[in-house]
Protein backbone atom coordinates (compact mmCIF):
# COMPACT_ATOMS: atom_id res chain seq x y z
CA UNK A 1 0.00 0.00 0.00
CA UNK A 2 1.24 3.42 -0.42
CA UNK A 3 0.57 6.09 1.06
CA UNK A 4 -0.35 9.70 -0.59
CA UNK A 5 1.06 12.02 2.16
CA UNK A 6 4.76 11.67 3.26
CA UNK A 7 6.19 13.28 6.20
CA UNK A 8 8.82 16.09 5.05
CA UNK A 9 11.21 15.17 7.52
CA UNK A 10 14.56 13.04 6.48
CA UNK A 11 15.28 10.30 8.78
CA UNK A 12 18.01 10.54 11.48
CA UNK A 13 20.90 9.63 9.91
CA UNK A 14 23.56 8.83 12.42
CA UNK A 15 25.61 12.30 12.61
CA UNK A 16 22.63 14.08 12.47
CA UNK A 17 21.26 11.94 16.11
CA UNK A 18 21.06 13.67 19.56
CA UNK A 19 20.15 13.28 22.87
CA UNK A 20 17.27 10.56 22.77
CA UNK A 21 17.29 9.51 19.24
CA UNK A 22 20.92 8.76 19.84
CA UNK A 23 20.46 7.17 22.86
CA UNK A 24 17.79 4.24 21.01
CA UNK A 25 19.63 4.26 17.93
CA UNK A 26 22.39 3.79 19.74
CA UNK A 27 20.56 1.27 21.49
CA UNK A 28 18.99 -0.83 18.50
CA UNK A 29 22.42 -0.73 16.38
CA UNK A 30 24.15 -3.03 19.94
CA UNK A 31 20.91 -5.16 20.37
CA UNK A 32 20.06 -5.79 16.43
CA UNK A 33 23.86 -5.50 14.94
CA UNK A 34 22.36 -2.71 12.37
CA UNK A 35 19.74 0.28 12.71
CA UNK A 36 16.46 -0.67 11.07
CA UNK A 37 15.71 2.27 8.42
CA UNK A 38 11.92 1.91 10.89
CA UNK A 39 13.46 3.25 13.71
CA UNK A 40 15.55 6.05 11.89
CA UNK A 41 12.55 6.92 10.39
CA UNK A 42 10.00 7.53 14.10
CA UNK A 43 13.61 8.51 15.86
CA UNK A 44 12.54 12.16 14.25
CA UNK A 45 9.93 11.73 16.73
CA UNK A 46 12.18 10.28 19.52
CA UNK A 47 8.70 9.94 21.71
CA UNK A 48 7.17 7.77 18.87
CA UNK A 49 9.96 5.69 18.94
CA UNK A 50 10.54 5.22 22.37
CA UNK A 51 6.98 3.91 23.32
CA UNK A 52 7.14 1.57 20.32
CA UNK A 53 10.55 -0.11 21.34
CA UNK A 54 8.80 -0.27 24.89
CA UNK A 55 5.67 -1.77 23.80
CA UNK A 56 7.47 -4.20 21.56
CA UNK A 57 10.15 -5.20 23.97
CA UNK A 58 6.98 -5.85 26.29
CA UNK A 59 4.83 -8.07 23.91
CA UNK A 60 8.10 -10.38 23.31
CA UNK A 61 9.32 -10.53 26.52
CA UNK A 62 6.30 -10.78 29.06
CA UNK A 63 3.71 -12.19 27.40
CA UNK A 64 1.88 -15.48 26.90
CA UNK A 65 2.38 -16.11 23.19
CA UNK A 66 5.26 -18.22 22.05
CA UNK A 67 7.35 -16.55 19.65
CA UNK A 68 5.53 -18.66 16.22
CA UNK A 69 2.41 -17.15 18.05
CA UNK A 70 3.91 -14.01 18.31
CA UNK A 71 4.67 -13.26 14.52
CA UNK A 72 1.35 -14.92 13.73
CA UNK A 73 -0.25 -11.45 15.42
CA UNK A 74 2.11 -9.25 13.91
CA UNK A 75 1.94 -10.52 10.84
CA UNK A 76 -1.82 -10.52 10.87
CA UNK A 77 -2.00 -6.99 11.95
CA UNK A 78 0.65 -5.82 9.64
CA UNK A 79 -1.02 -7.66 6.97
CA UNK A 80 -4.50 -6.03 7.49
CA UNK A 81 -2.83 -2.10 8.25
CA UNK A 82 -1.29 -2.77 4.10
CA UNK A 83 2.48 -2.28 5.85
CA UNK A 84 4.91 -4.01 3.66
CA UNK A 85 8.03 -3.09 5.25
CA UNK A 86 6.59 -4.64 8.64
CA UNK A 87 5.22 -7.66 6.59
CA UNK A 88 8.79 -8.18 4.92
CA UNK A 89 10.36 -7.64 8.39
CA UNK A 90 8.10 -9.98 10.58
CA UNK A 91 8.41 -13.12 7.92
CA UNK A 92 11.92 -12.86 8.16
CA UNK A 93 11.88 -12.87 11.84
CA UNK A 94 9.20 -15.66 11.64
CA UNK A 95 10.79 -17.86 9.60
CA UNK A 96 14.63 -17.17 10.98
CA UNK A 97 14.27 -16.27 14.55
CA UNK A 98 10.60 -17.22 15.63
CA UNK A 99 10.66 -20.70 13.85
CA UNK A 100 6.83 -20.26 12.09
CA UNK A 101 7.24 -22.61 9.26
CA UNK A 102 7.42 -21.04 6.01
CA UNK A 103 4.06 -22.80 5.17
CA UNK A 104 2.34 -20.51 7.84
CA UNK A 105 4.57 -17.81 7.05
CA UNK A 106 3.54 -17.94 3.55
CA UNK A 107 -0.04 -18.81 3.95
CA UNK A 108 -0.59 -15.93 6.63
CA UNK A 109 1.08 -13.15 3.54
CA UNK A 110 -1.51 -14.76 0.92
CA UNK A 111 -4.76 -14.61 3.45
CA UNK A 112 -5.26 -18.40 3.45
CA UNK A 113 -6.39 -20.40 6.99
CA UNK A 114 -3.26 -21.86 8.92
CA UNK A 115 -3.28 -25.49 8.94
CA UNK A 116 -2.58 -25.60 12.68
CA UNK A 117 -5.67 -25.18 14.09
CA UNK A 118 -4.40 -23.11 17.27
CA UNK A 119 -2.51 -20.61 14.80
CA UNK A 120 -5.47 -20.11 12.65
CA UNK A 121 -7.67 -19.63 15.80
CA UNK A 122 -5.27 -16.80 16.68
CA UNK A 123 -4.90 -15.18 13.35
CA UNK A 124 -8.67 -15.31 12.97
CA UNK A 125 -9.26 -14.00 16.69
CA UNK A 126 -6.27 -11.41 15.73
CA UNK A 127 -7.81 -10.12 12.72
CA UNK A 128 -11.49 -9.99 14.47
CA UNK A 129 -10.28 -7.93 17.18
CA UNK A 130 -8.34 -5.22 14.10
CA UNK A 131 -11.53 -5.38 12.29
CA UNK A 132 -13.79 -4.78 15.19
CA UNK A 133 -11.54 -2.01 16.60
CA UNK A 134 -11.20 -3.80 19.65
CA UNK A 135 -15.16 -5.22 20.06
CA UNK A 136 -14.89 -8.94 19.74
CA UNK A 137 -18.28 -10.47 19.68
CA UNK A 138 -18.97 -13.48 21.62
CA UNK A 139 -18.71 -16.05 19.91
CA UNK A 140 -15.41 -14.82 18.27
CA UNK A 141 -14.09 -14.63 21.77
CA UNK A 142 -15.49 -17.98 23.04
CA UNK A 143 -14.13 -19.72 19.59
CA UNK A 144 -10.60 -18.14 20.65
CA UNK A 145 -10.80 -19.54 24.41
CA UNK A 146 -11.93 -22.86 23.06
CA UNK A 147 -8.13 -22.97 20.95
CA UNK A 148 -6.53 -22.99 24.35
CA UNK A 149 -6.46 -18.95 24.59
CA UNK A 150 -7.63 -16.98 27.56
CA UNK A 151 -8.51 -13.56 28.91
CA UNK A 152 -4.72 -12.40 29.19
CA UNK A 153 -4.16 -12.98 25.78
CA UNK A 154 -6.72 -10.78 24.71
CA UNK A 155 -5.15 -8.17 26.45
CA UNK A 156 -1.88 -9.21 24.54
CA UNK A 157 -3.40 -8.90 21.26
CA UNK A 158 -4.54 -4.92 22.56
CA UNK A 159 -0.79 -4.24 23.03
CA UNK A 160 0.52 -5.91 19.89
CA UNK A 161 -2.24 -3.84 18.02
CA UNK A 162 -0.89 -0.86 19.49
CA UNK A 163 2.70 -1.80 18.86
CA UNK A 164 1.74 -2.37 15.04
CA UNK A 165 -0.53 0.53 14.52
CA UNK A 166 2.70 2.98 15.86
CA UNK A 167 5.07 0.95 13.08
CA UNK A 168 2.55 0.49 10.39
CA UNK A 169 1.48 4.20 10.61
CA UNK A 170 5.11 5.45 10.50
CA UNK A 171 6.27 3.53 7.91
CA UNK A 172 3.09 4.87 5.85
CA UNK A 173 3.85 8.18 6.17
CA UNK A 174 7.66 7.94 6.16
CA UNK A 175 7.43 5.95 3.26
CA UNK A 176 10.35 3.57 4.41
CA UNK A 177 12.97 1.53 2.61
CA UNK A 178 13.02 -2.21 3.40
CA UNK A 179 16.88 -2.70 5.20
CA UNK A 180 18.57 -5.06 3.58
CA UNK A 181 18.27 -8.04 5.69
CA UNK A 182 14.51 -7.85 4.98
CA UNK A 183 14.35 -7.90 1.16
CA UNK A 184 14.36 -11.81 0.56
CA UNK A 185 10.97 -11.63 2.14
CA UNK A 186 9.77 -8.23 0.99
CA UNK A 187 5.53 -8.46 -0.23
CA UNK A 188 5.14 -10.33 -3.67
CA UNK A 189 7.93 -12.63 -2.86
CA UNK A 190 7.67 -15.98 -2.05
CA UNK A 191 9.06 -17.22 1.24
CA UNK A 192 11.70 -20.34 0.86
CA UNK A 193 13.03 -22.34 2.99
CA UNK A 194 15.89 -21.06 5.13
C-alpha cells in the first residue's frame, strides 16, 4: 500500500542523532547488529519511537504467546494495516528467529487459513479484534478460548495492536525503505526455505 502524504522530515541519519534519538539508535544498532531504516525513520519523533521499542520489547518478553504465536499477530495486523516493510520484516523474523514454518509464514502473507488449528484460531481471533476495533463479539471470543487462549491474551493482542498501529502508521507516512536483511521476504515474494 502506499501512502499519498509523506512526512517532510529526512530520517536521522547517524551524525545528524542527539540526545534521545541517539540514545535508542544507539541502542537498537548493539541489540540488532544494524539500525532498522523503521526506527531512523519515528527517531525524528524520539517519543514515537521510544513507546514503540517499549511496547514491543513488552509483547516479546512478558507475554503469553510463544514466539511462532507471536509473529502470527504481527503478521496478521501488519497484513491487514497494508504495511509491507513490517510484513517483509516480521516473515523474516518468523521464519529465521521465531521458527513459524514457512508454510504458515507464507499462507498468513496470501490470506489463506493456517493449517494448525491453534494458529489459525489466533490469526482469525487477531484479525477480528483489528476489524472490530477492539469489540470482539462473543462467539469470536469464546471460539478463541476454546483454541486454548484466555482472557490475558486478549489483552496481549490490545498491546501488539498498538505496537503495530505505531510501526505500520510510521512507515506509511515515512514511506520507508526495506533494510537489507529484509528484502528476501519483501511483499510479492515468495518465502523459501531457510
Amino acid at each position: 500500500m502506499t501512502a499519498e502524504f509523506r512526512v517532510e522530515t529526512s530520517p536521522v541519519s547517524d551524525d545528524k542523532a542527539q540526545g534521545k534519538a541517539k540514545e535508542l539508535l544507539d541502542g537498537a544498532r548493539a541489540k540488532l547488529g544494524f539500525v532498522p531504516n523503521m526506527y531512523r525513520g519515528m527517531a525524528v519523533n524520539p517519543g514515537l519511537l521510544s513507546t514503540y521499542l517499549h511496547g514491543y520489547a513488552l509483547f516479546r518478553e512478558s507475554g503469553n504467546f510463544t514466539p511462532p504465536e507471536q509473529e502470527v499477530v504481527f503478521l496478521t495486523v501488519s497484513l491487514a494495516n497494508g504495511c509491507d516493510y513490517c510484513t517483509a520484516a516480521h516473515s523474516m523474523l518468523a521464519v529465521k528467529v521465531s521458527k513459524l514454518s514457512e508454510a504458515n509464514t507464507q499462507a498468513l502473507r496470501d490470506g489463506k487459513p493456517l493449517a494448525d488449528a491453534r494458529l489459525e484460531a489466533l490469526r482469525r481471533f487477531t484479525h477480528h479484534m483489528w476489524e472490530t476495533r477492539g469489540l470482539p463479539t462473543k462467539a469470536e471470543a469464546k471460539a478463541f478460548k476454546a483454541a486454548g487462549f484466555g482472557d490475558l491474551h486478549v489483552l496481549e493482542i490490545i498491546l501488539a495492536l498498538a505496537v503495530k498501529t505505531i510501526s505500520n502508521y510510521a512507515n506509511h507516512v515515512n514511506h520507508t525503505e526495506l533494510d537489507a536483511a529484509f528484502a528476501p521476504f519483501a511483499v510479492g515474494k515468495t518465502v523459501e526455505p531457510v
